[in-house]
C-alpha atoms as a PDB file:
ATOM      1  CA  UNK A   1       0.000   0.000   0.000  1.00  0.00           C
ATOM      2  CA  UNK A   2       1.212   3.083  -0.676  1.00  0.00           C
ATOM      3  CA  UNK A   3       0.250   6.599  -0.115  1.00  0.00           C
ATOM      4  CA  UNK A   4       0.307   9.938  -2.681  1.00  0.00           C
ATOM      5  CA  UNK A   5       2.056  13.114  -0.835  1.00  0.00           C
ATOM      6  CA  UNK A   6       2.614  16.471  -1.950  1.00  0.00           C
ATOM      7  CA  UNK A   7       6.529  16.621  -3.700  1.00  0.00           C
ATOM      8  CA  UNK A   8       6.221  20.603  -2.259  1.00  0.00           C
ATOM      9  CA  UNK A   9       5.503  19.738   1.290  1.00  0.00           C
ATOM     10  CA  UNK A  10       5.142  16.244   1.980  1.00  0.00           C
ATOM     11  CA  UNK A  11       1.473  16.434   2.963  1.00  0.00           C
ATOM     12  CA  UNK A  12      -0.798  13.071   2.206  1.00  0.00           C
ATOM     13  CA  UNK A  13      -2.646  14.096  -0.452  1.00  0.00           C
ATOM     14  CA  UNK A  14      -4.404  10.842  -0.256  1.00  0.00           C
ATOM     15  CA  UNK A  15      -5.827   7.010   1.528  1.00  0.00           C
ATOM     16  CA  UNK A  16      -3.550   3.988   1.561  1.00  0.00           C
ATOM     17  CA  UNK A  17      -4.001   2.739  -1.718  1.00  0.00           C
ATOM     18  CA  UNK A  18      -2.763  -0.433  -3.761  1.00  0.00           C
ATOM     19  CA  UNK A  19      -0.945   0.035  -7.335  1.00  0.00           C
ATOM     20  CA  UNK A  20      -3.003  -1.405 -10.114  1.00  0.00           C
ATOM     21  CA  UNK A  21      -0.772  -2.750 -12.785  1.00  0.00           C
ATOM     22  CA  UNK A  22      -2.779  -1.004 -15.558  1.00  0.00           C
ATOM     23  CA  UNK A  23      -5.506   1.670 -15.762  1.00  0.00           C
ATOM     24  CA  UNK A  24      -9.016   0.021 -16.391  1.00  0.00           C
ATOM     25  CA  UNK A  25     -10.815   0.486 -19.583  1.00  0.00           C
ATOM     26  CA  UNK A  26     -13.247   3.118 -19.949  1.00  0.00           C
ATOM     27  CA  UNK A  27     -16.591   2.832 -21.367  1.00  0.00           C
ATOM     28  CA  UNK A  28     -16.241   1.765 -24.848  1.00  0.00           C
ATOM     29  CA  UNK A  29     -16.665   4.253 -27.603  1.00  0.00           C
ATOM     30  CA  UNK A  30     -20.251   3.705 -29.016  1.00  0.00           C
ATOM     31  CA  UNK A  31     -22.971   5.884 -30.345  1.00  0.00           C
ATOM     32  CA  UNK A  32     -22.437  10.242 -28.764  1.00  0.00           C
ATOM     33  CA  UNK A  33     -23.879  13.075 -28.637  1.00  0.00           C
ATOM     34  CA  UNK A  34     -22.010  16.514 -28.343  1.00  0.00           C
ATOM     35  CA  UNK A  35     -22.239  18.191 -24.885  1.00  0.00           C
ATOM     36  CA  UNK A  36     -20.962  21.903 -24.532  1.00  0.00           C
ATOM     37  CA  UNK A  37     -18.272  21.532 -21.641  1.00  0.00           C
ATOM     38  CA  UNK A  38     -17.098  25.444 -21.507  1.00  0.00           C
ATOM     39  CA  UNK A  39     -18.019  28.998 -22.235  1.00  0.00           C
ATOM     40  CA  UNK A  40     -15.807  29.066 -25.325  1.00  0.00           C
ATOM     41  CA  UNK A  41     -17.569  26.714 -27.113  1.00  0.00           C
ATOM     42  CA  UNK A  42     -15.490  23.364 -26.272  1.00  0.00           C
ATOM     43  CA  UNK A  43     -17.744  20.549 -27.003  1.00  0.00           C
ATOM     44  CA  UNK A  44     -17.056  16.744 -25.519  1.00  0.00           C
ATOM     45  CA  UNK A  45     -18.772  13.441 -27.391  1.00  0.00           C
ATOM     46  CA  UNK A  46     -20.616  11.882 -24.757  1.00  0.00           C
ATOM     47  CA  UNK A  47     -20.704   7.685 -24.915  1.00  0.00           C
ATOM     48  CA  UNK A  48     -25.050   7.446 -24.946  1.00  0.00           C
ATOM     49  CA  UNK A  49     -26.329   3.742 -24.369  1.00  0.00           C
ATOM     50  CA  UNK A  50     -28.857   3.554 -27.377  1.00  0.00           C
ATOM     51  CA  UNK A  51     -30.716   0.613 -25.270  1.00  0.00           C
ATOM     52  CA  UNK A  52     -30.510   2.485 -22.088  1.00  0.00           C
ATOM     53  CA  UNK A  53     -33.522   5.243 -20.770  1.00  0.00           C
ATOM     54  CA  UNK A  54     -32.047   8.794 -21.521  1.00  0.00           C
ATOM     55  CA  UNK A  55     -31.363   9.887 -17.614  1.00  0.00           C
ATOM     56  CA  UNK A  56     -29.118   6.913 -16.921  1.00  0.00           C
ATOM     57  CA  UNK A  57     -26.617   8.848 -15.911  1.00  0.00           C
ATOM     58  CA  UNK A  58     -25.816   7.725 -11.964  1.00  0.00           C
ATOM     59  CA  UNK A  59     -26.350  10.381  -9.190  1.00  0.00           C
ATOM     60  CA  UNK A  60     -23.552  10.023  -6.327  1.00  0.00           C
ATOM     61  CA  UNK A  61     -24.391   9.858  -2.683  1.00  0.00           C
ATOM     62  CA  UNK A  62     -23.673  13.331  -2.253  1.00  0.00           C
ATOM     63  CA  UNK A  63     -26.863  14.242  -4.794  1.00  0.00           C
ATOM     64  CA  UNK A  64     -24.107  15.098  -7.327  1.00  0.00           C
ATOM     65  CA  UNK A  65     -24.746  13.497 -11.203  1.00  0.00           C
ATOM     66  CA  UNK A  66     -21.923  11.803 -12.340  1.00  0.00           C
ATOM     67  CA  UNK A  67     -20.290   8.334 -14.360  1.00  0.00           C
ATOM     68  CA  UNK A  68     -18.530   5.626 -12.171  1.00  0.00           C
ATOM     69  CA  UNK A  69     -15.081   5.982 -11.869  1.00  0.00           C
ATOM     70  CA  UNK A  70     -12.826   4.184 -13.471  1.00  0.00           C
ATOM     71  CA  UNK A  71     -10.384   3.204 -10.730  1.00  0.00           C
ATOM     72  CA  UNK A  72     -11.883   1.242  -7.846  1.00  0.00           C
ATOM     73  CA  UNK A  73     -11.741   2.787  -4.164  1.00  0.00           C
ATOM     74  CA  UNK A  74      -8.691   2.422  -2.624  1.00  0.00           C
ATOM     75  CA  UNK A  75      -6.520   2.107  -5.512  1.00  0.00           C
ATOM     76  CA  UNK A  76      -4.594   3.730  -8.135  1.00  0.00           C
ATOM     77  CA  UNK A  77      -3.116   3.245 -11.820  1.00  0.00           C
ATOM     78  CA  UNK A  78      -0.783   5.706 -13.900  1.00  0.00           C
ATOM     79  CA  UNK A  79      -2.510   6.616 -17.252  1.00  0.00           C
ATOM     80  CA  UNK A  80      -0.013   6.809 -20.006  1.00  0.00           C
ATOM     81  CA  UNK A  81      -2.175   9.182 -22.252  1.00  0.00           C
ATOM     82  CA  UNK A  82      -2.385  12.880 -22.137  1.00  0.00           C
ATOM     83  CA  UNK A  83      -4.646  14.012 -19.890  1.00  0.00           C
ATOM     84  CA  UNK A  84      -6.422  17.436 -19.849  1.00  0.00           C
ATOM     85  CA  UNK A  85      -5.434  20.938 -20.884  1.00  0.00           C
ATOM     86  CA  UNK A  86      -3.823  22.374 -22.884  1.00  0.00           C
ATOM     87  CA  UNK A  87      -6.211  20.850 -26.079  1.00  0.00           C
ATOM     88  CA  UNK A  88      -4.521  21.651 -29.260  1.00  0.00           C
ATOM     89  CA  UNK A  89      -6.094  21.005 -32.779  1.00  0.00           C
ATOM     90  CA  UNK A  90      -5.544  17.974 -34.136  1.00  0.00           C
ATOM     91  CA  UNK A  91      -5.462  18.002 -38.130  1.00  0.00           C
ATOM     92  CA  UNK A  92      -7.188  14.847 -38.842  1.00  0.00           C
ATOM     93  CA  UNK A  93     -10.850  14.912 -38.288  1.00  0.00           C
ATOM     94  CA  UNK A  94     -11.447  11.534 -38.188  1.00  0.00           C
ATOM     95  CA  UNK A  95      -9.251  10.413 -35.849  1.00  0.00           C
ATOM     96  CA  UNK A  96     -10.561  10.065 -32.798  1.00  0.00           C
ATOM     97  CA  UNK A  97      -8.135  11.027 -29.341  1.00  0.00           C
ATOM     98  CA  UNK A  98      -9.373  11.569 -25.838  1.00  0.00           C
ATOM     99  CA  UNK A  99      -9.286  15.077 -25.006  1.00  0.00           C
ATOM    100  CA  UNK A 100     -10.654  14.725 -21.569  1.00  0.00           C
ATOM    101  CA  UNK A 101     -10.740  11.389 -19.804  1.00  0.00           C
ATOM    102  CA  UNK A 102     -14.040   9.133 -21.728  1.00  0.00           C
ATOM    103  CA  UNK A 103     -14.619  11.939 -24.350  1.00  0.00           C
ATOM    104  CA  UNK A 104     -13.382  13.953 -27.157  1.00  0.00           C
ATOM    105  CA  UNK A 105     -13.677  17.777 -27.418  1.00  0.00           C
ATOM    106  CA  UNK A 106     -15.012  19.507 -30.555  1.00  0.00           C
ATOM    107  CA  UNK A 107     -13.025  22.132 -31.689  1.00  0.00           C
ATOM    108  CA  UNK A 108     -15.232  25.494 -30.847  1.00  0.00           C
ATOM    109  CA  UNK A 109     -14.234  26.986 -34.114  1.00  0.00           C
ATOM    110  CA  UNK A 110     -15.025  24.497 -37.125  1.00  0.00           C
ATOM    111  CA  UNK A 111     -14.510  21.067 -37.994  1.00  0.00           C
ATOM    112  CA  UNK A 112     -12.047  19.211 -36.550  1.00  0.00           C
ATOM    113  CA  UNK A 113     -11.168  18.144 -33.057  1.00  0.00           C
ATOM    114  CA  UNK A 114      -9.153  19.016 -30.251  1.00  0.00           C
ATOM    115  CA  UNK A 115      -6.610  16.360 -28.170  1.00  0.00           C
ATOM    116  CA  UNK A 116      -5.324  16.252 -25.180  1.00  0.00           C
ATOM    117  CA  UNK A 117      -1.570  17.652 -24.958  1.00  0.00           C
ATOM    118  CA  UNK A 118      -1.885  17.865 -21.666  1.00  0.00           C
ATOM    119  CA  UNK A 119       0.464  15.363 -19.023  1.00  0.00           C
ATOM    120  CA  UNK A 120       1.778  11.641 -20.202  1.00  0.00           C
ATOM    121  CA  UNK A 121       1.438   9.239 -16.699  1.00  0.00           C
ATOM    122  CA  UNK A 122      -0.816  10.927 -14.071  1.00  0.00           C
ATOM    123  CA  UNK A 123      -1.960   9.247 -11.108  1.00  0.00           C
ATOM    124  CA  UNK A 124      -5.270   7.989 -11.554  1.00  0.00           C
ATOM    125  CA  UNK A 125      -7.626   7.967  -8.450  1.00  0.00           C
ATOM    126  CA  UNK A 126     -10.965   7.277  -6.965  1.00  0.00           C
ATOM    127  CA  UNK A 127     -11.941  11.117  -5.906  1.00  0.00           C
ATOM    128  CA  UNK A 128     -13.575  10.052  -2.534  1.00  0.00           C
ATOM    129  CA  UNK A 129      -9.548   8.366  -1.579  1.00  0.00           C
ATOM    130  CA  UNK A 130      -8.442  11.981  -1.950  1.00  0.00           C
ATOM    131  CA  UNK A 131     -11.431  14.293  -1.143  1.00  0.00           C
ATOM    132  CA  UNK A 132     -10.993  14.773   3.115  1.00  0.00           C
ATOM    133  CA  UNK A 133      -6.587  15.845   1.668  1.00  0.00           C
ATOM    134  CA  UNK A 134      -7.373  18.552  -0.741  1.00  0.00           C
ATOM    135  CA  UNK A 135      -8.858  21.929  -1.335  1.00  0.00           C
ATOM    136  CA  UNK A 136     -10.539  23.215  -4.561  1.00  0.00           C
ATOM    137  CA  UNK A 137      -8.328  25.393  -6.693  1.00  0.00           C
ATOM    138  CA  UNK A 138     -10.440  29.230  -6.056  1.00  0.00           C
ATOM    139  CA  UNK A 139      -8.763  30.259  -9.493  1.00  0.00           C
ATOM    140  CA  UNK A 140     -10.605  27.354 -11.477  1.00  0.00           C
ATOM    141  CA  UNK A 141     -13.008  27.517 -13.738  1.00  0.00           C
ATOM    142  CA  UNK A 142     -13.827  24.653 -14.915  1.00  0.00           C
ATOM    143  CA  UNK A 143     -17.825  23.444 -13.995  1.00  0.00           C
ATOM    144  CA  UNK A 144     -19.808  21.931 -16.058  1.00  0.00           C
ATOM    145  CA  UNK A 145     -23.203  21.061 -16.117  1.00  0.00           C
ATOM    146  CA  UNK A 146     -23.301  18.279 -13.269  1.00  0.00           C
ATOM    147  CA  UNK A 147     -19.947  18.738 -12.342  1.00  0.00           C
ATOM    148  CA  UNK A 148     -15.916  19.992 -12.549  1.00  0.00           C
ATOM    149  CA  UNK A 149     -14.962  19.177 -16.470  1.00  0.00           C
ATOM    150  CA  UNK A 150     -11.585  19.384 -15.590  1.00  0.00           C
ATOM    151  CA  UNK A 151     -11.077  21.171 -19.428  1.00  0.00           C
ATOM    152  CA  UNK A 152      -8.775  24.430 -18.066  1.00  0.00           C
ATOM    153  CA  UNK A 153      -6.356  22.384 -16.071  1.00  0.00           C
ATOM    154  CA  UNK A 154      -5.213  21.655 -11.955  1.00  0.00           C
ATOM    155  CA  UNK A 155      -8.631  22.101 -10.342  1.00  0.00           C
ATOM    156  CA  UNK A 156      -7.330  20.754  -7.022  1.00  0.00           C
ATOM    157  CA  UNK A 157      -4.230  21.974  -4.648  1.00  0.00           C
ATOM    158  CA  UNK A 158      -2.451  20.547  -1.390  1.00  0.00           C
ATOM    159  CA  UNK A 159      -4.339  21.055   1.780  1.00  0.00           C
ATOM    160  CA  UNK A 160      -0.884  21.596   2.968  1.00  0.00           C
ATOM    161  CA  UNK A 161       0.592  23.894   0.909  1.00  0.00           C
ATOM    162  CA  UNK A 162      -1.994  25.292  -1.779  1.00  0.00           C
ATOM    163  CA  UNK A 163       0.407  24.023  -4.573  1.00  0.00           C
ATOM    164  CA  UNK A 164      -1.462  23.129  -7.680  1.00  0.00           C
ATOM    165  CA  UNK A 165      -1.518  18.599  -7.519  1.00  0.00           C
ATOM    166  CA  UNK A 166      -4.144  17.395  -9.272  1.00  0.00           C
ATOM    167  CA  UNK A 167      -7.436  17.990 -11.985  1.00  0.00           C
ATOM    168  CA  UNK A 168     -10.782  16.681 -10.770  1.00  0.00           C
ATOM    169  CA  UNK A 169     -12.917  15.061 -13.364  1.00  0.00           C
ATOM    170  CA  UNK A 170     -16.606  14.720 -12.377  1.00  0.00           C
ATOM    171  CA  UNK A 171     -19.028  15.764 -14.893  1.00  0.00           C
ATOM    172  CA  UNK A 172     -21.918  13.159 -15.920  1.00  0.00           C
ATOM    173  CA  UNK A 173     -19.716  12.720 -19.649  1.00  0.00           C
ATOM    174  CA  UNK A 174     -16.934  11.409 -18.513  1.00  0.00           C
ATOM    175  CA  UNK A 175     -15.454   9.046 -16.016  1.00  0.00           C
ATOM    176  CA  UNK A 176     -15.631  10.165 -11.844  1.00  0.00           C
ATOM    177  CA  UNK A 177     -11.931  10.082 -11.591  1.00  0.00           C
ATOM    178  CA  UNK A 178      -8.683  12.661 -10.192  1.00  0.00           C
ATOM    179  CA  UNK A 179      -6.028  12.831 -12.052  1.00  0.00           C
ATOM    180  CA  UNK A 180      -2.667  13.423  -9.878  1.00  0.00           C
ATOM    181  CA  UNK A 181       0.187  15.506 -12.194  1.00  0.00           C
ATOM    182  CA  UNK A 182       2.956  13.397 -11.821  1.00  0.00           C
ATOM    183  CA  UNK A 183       6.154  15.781 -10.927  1.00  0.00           C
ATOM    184  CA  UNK A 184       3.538  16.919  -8.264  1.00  0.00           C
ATOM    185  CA  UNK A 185       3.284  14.246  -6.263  1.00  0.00           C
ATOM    186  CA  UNK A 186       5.198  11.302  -4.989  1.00  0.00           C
ATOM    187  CA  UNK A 187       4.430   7.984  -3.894  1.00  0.00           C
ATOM    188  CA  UNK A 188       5.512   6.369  -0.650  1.00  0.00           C
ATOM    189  CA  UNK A 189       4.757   3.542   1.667  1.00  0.00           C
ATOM    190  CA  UNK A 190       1.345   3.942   3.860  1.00  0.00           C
END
């Protein structure tokens, strides 16, 4: 078991939690519809279940409306993909990247789509193993409709320190997941 700490300051930034050896697979790509994610027009595809009723989307304990997460309670994986902002265009508009975690963001000004350039191997957790050790980020701006979309970056900081350690992802598109930046943190035993 291991825990995540703050590299600034040391503070546990989160529960004991086991390594997983691989990040699980998100919901398959299947049939979407575009969702507007920010004011600038940013647009994610949203995975719909054509057999399933059209408010299937799960509503948390805490009242909030969001999609299971896709790394168990008290564990962890590293996801070798980009992962959040920035989004830069990507010239092809048939191929088809994850901008945010479980979706793809429509470019706001024409065809085409925008990817993920955003960190290679953050920390991938269950947001309830980390909720009680950090604060929201009061510069971020990222809400969505049911949620934090995660789409302008670091939406979380230390409750130690206040430095900038992770992007929340809980809006009803996309997988309920945090996504650690990796020279932020470190890993050590619990």
């Amino acid at each position: 078991m291991n825990v995540l700490v703050c590299a600034a300051c040391g503070h546990h930034l989160t529960e004991p939690l086991r390594p997983l050896p691989e990040l699980p697979p998100r919901p398959a790509d299947g049939l979407t519809v575009d969702v507007p994610v920010a004011p600038d027009g940013l647009t994610v595809d949203v995975p719909v279940d054509p057999d399933g009723p059209a408010d299937d989307v799960p509503v948390a304990p805490d009242g909030a409306s969001h999609a299971p997460s896709t790394v168990p309670r008290g564990a962890y994986a590293v996801d070798p993909e980009p992962c959040g902002a920035p989004f830069v265009p990507y010239p092809d508009p048939e191929r088809v990247e994850s901008a945010v975690p479980g979706g793809r963001g429509g470019a706001p000004d024409g065809p085409g789509r925008l990817v993920s350039a955003g960190p290679r191997d953050t920390l991938v957790v269950h947001p309830e193993d980390s909720a009680a050790f950090l604060a929201r980020d009061p510069a971020s701006r990222g809400t969505g409709c049911c949620g934090e979309s995660g789409t302008e970056g670091p939406n979380r900081v230390c409750g130690g320190c206040g430095a900038p350690v992770a992007t929340l992802f809980s809006e009803c598109y996309g997988p309920y997941e945090i996504h650690f930046l990796p020279d932020a943190v470190r890993t050590v035993p619990a």
